[in-house]
Protein backbone atom coordinates (compact mmCIF):
# COMPACT_ATOMS: atom_id res chain seq x y z
CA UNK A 1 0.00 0.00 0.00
CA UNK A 2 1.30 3.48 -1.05
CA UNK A 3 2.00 6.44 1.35
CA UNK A 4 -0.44 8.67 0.21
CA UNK A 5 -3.06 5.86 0.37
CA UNK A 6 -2.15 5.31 3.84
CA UNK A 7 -2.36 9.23 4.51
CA UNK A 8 -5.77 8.88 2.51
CA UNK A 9 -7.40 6.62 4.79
CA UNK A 10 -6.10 8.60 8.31
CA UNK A 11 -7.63 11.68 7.00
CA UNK A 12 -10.60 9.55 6.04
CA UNK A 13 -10.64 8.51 9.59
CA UNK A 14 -9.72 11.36 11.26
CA UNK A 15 -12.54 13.21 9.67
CA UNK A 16 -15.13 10.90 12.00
CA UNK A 17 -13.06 11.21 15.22
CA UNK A 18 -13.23 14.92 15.27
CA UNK A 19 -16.78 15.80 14.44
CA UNK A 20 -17.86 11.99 15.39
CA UNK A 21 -16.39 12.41 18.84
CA UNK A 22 -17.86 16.63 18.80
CA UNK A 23 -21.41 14.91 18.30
CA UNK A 24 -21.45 12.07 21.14
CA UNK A 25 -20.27 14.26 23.38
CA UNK A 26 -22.48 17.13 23.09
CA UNK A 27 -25.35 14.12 22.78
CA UNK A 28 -24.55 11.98 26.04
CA UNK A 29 -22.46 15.00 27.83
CA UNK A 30 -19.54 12.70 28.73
CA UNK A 31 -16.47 11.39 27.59
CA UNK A 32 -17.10 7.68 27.94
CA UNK A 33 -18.73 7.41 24.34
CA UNK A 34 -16.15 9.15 22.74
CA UNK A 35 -13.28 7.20 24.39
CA UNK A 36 -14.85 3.78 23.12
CA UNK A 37 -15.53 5.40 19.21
CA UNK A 38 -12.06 6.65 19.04
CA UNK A 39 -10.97 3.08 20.30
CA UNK A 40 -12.57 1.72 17.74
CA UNK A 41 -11.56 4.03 14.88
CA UNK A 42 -8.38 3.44 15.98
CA UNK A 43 -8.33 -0.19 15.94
CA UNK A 44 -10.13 0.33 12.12
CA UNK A 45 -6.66 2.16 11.80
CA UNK A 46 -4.15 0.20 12.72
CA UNK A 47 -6.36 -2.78 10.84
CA UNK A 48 -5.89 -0.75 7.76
CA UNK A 49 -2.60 0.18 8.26
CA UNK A 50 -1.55 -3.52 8.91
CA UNK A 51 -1.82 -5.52 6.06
């Protein structure tokens, strides 16, 4: 996998954890839901970034 394609998919996923993590918190008012969806983007991540 190229560089850029691996730069491609953090931005792609870094996109999600910013407004992704803006959203739950401002829903549930707490940081526990966005601690387990940045786990999980980040396990996507490192997935991806894997192979």
């Amino acid at each position: 996998m190229s560089i850029a394609r691996k730069f491609g998919i953090l931005i792609f996923l870094a996109v999600p954890a910013i407004v992704g993590g803006g959203i739950l918190y401002a829903t549930f008012e707490g940081y526990a839901p966005v601690f387990i969806f940045e786990t999980i983007l980040l396990i996507i991540a490192i997935g991806v970034f894997s192979r």
